[in-house]
Protein backbone atom coordinates (compact mmCIF):
# COMPACT_ATOMS: atom_id res chain seq x y z
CA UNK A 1 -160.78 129.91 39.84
CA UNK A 2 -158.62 130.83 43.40
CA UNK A 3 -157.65 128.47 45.75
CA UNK A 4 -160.73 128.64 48.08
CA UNK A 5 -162.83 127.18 45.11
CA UNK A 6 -161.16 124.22 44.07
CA UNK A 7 -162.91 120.89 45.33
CA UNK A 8 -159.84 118.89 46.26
CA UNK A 9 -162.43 115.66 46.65
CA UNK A 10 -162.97 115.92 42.86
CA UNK A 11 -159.72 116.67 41.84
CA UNK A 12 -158.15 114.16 44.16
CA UNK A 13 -160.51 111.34 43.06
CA UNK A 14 -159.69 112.18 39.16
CA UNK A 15 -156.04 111.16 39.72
CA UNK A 16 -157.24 108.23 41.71
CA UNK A 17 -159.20 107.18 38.75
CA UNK A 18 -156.07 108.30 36.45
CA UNK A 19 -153.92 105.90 38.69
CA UNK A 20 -156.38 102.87 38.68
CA UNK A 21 -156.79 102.83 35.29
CA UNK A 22 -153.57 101.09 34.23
CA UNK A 23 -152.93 97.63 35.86
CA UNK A 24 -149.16 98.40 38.36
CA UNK A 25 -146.48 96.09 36.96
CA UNK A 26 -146.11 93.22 39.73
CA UNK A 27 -143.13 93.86 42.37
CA UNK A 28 -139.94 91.59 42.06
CA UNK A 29 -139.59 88.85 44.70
CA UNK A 30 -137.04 90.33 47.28
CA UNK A 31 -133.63 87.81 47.03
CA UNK A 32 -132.74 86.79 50.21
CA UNK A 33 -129.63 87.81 51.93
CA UNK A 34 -126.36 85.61 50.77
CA UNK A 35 -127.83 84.67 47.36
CA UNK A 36 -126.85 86.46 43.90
CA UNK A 37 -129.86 87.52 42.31
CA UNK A 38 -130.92 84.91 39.35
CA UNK A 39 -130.27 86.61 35.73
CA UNK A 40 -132.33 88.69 34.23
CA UNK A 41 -135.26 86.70 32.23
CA UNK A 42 -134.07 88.23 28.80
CA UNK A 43 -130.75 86.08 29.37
CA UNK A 44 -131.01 82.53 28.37
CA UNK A 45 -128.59 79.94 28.79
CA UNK A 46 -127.02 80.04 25.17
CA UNK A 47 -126.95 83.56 25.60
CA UNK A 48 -124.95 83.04 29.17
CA UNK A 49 -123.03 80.48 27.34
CA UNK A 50 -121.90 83.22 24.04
CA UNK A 51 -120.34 85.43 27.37
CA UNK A 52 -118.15 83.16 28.66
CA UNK A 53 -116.67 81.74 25.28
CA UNK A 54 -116.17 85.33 24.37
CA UNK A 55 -114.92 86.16 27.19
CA UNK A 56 -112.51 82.73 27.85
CA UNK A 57 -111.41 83.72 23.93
CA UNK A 58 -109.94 87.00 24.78
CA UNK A 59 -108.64 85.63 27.97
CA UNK A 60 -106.66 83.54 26.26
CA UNK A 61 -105.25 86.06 23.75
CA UNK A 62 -104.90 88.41 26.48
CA UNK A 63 -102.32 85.80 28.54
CA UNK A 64 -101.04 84.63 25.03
CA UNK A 65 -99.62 87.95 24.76
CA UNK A 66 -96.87 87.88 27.57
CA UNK A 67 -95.62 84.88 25.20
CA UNK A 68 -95.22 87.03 21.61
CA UNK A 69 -92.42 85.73 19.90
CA UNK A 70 -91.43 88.60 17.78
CA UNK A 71 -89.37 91.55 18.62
CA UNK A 72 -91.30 93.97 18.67
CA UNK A 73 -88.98 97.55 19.18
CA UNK A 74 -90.08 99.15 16.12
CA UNK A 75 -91.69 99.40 12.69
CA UNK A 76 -93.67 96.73 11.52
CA UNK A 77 -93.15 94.36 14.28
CA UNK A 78 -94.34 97.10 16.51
CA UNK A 79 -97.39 97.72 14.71
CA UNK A 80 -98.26 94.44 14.39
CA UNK A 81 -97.91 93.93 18.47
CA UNK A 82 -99.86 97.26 18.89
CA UNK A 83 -102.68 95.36 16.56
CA UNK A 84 -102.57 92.65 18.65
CA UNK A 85 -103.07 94.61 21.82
CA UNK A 86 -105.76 96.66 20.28
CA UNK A 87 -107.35 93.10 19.21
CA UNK A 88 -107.00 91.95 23.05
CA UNK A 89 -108.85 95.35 24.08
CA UNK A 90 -112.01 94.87 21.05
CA UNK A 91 -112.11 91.45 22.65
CA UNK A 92 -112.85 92.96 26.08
CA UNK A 93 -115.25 95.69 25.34
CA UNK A 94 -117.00 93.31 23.42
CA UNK A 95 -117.31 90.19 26.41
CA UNK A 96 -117.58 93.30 28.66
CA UNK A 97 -121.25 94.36 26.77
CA UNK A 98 -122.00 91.02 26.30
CA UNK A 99 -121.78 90.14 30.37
CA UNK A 100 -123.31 93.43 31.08
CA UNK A 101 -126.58 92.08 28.61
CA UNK A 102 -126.65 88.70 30.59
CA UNK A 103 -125.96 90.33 34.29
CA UNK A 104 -122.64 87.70 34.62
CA UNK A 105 -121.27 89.37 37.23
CA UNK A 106 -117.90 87.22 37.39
CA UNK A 107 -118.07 87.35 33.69
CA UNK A 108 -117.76 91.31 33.87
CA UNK A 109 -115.57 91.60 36.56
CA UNK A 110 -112.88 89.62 33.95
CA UNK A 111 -113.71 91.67 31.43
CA UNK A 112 -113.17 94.71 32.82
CA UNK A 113 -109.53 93.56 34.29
CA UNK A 114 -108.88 92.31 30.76
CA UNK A 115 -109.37 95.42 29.20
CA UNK A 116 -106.87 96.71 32.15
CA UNK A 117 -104.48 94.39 31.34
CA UNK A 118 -104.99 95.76 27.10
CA UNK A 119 -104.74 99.05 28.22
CA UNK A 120 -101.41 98.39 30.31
CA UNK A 121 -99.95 96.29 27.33
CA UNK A 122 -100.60 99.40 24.59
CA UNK A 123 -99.43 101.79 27.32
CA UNK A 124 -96.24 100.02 28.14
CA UNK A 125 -95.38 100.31 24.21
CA UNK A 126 -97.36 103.92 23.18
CA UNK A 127 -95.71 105.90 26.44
CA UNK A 128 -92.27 105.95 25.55
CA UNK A 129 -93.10 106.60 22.19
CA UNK A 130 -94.82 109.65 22.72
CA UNK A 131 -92.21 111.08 25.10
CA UNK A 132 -94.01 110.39 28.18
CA UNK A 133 -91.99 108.05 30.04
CA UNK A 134 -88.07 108.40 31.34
CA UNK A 135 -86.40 106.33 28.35
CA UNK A 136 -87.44 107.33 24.83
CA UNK A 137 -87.95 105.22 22.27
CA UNK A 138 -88.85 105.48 18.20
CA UNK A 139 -91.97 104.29 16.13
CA UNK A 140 -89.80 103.93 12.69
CA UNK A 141 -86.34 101.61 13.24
CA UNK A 142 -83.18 103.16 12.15
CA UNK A 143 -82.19 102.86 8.75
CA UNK A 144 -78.33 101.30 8.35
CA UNK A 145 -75.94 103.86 7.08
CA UNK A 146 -74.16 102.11 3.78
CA UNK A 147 -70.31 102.16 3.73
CA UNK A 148 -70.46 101.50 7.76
């Protein structure tokens, strides 16, 4: 068939039909200007509820960790703090999914300068460990010489 023999009326009255046949999802209500848009109808209020415990829990471990009251320079100790911070960045990832599922806005904004504050924590521990930063410093503490 060339071009001069198609009947556009037919064709273009197929995909009409095509269209009409399944019913078009109704439009969402426009939100007026100065309001937050109301969450998502998937998110109830326990599940609203789950995000901010989660997310006030690793709050507090995050802030509890400017108060460890170890020394924590090297070997176990060390380890131990890094398992903390590592615990302090799980606990952010996982109130960050859980206020992206809900649409918390606030909710994610604090758990995504949580998982800042995580990452600053291991960083300020793992940089001069791995010869990064200006003063080096050692995974493994020195063992005491006997006889000294």
């Amino acid at each position: 068939m060339t071009p001069k023999e198609i009947n556009w009326d037919a064709e273009l009255a197929k995909v009409d039909k095509a269209m009409g046949a399944g019913s078009p999802a109704p439009a969402p209500a426009p939100v007026p200007r100065g309001q937050a848009p109301a969450p998502s109808p998937r998110a109830s209020q326990g599940a609203i509820a789950g995000t901010w415990v989660r997310l006030i829990l690793a709050l507090v471990l995050g802030l509890a960790m400017t108060e460890w009251p170890y020394l924590h320079g090297c070997g176990i100790p060390l380890f131990l703090y890094i398992g903390a911070v590592l615990t302090v960045l799980v606990a952010s990832v996982w109130s960050l999914v859980s206020s992206w599922r809900t649409r918390s806005t606030y909710a994610h904004g604090l758990s995504v300068v949580l998982m800042i504050w995580g990452l600053a924590l291991g960083a300020r521990e793992v940089l001069p460990r791995i010869g990064y930063a200006r003063v080096a410093a050692t995974w493994m503490c020195a063992q005491p010489v006997p006889g000294k």
